[in-house]
Protein backbone atom coordinates (compact mmCIF):
# COMPACT_ATOMS: atom_id res chain seq x y z
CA UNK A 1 10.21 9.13 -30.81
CA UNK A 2 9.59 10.62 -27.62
CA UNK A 3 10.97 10.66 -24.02
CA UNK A 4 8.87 8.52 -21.35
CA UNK A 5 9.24 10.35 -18.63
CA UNK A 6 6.13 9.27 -17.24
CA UNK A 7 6.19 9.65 -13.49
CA UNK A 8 6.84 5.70 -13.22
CA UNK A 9 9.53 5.90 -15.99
CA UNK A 10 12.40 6.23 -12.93
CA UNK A 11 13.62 9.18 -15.86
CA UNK A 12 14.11 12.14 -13.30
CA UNK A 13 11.82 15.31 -13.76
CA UNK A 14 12.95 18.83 -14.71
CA UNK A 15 14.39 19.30 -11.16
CA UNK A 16 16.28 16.44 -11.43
CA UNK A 17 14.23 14.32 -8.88
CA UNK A 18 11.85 10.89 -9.52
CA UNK A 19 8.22 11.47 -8.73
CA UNK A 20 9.38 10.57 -5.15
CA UNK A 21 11.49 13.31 -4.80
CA UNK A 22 14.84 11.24 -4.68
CA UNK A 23 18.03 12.48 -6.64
CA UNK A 24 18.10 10.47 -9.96
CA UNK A 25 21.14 8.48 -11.44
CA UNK A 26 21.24 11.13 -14.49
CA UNK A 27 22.31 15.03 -13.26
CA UNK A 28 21.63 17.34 -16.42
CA UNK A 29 24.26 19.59 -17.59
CA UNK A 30 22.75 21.63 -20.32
CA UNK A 31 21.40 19.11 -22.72
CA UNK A 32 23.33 16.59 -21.92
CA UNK A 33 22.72 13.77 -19.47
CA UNK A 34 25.77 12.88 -17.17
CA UNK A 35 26.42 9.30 -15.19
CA UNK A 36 26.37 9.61 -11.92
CA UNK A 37 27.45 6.09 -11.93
CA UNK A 38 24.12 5.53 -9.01
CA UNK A 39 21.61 4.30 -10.86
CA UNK A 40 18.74 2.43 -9.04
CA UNK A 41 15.10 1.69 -9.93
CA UNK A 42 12.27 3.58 -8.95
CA UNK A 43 11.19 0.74 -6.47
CA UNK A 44 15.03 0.95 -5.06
CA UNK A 45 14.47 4.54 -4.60
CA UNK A 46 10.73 4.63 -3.54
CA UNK A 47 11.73 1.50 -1.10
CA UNK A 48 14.27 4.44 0.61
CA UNK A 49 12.14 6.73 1.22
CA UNK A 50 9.50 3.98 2.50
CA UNK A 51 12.16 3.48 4.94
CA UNK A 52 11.71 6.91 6.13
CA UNK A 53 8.22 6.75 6.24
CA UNK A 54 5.72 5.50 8.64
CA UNK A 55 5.15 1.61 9.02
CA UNK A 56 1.88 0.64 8.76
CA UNK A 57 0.12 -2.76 9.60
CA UNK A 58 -3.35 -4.37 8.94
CA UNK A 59 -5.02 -7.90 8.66
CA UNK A 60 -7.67 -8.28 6.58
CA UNK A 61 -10.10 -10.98 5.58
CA UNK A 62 -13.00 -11.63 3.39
CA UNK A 63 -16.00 -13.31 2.34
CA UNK A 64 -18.14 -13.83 -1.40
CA UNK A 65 -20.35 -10.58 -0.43
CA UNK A 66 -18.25 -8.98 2.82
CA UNK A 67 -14.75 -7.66 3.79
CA UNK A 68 -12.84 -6.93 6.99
CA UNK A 69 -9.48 -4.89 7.95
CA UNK A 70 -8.31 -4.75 10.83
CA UNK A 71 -5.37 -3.50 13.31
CA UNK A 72 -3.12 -5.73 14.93
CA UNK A 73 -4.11 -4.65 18.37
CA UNK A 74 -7.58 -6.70 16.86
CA UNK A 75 -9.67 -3.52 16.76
CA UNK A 76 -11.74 -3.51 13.28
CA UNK A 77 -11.23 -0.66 11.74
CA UNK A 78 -13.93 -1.29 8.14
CA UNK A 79 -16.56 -3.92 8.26
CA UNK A 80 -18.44 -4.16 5.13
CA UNK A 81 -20.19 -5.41 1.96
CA UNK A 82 -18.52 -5.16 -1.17
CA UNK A 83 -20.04 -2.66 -3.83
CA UNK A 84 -22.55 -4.08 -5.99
CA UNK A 85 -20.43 -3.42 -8.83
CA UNK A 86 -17.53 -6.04 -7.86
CA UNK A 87 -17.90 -8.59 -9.11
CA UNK A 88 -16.64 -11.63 -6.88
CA UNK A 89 -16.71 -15.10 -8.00
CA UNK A 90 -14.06 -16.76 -5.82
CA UNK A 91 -13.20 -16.89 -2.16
CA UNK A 92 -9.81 -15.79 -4.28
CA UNK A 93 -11.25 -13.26 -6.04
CA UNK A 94 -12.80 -11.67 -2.17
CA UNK A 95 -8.95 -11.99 -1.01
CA UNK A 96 -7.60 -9.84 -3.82
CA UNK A 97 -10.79 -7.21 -3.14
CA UNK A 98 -10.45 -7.34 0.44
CA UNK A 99 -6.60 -6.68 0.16
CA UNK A 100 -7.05 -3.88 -2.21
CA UNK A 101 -9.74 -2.09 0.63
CA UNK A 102 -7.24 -2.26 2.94
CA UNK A 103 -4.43 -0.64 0.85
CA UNK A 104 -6.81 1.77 0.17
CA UNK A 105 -7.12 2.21 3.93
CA UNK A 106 -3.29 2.37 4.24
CA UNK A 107 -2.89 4.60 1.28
CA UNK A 108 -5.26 7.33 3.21
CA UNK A 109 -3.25 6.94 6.25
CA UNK A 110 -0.57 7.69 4.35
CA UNK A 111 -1.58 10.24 3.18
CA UNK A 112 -2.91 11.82 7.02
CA UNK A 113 1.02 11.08 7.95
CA UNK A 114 2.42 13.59 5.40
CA UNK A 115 4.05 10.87 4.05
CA UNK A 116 4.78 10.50 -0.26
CA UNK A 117 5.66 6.81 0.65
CA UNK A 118 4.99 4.17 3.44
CA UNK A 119 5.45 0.36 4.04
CA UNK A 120 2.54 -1.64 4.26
CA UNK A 121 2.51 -4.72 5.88
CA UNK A 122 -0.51 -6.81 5.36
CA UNK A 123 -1.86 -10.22 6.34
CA UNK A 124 -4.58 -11.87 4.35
CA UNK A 125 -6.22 -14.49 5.31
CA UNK A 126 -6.36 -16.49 2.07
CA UNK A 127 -3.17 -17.84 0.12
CA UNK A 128 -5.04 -17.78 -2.87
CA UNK A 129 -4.91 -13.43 -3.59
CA UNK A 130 -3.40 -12.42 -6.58
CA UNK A 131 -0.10 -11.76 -5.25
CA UNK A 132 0.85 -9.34 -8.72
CA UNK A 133 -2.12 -7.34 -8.54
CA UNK A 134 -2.04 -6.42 -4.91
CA UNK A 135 1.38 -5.39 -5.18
CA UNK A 136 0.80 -3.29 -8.29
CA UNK A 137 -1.90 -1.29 -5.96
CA UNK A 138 0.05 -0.88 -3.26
CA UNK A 139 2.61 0.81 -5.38
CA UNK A 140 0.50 2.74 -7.59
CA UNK A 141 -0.94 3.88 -3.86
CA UNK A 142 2.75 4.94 -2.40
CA UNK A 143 3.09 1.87 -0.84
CA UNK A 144 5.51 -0.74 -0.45
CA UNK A 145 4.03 -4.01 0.42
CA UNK A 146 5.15 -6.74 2.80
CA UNK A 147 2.30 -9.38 2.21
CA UNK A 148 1.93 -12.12 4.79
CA UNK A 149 -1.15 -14.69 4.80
CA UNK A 150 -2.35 -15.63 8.57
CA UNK A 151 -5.88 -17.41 8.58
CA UNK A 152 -4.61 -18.83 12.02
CA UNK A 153 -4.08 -15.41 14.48
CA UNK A 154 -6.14 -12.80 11.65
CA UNK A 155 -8.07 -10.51 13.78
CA UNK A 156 -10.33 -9.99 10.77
CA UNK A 157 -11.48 -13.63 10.67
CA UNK A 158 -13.34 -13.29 13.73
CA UNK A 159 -15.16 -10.24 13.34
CA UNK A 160 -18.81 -11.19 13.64
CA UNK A 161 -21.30 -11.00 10.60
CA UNK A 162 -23.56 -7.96 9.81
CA UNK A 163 -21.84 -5.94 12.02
CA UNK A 164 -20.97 -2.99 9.70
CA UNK A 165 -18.03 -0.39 11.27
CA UNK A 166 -17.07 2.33 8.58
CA UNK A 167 -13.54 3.14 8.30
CA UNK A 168 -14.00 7.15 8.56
CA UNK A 169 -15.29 6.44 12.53
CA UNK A 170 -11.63 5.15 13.09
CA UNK A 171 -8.25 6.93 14.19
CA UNK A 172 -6.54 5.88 10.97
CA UNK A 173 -3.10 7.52 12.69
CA UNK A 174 -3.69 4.03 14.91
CA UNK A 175 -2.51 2.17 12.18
CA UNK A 176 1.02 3.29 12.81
CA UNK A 177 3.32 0.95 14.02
CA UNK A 178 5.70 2.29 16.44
CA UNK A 179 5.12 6.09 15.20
CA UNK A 180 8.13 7.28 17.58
CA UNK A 181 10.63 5.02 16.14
CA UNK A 182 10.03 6.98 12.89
CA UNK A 183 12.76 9.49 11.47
C-alpha cells in the first residue's frame, strides 16, 4: 500500500510543507514521523494563509444562454454567452456556471497578486447554485469561498442584454478589496 501524499492529502511534502507552503503537523526525523501535537487540515492551513492573502469580491448573475460578474463598485468586469459546450438546463444550473466564471476570474487575479491563496467572496444572484460544487472550485482554484446570494443589490442583475465586455479589457487588480489593508 502506498503513501497518498497527493498535494490535497494535508501529508506534508519532502520539505516538510503542505502544497501551500505551511509547516505540517508531522516534522520528519530520519524515517520516522514525529507529533508535533499541531495538527490541522489542509483547509485550516490553506484558510491561514488566505488570511494573508488578498480579499477579493465579485457579484455575479446569470441567465439560460448568458453570464455576468461584476465588482462591487457595479463596474462589469465579463459579459457573456456561455460556451456552446455547457450545457444549461436550469436557471440553477446558469447559477452554478456563472459562479464557476467568476472564480475563474478570481482565481486569475489571484494569481496577478502573487498570491498561492486568496478569499473569495461572492454573491450570486440565485439561491438555487450548487453550493458543494462551487466550493470544491474555489478550492481546487486557491480560493477560499465566502458565498452570499443577493438578487436584491447584485450589480450583475442589471447589466443590459447583448452587451458583451471581455474580462481581459479589465484591471483584474480592481477586484481587490482594500489592497492596503493587506499584510
Amino acid at each position: 500500500m502506498t503513501e497518498d501524499n497527493s498535494p490535497l492529502s494535508g501529508r506534508p511534502g519532502r520539505d516538510g510543507a503542505d502544497r501551500f507552503g505551511a509547516p505540517s503537523a508531522e516534522t520528519t526525523h530520519g524515517n520516522r514521523a514525529a507529533w508535533t501535537g499541531k495538527l490541522t487540515t489542509p483547509e485550516e492551513r490553506m484558510a491561514a494563509l488566505a488570511a494573508r492573502g488578498p480579499y477579493l469580491v465579485l457579484w455575479t448573475a446569470a441567465t439560460l444562454r448568458t453570464f455576468t460578474v461584476a465588482r462591487p463598485d457595479r463596474t462589469v468586469i465579463w459579459h457573456s454567452r456561455f460556451h456552446a459546450d455547457v450545457v444549461i438546463d436550469t436557471i440553477d444550473d446558469a447559477a452554478k456556471a456563472g459562479a464557476l466564471q467568476a472564480i475563474w476570474t478570481a482565481a486569475r487575479a489571484r494569481e496577478e497578486w502573487g498570491a498561492d491563496v486568496a478569499t473569495l467572496r461572492l454573491t450570486v444572484a440565485n439561491s438555487g447554485v450548487d453550493r458543494g460544487a462551487v466550493e470544491a472550485a474555489a478550492i481546487s482554484s486557491g480560493l477560499i469561498l465566502d458565498l452570499v446570494v443577493d438578487a436584491l443589490s447584485n450589480p450583475a442583475v442589471d447589466h443590459p442584454p447583448g452587451r458583451w465586455i471581455h474580462w481581459w479589457t479589465r484591471d483584474l487588480g480592481a477586484l481587490i478589496h482594500n489592497p492596503q489593508g493587506l499584510a
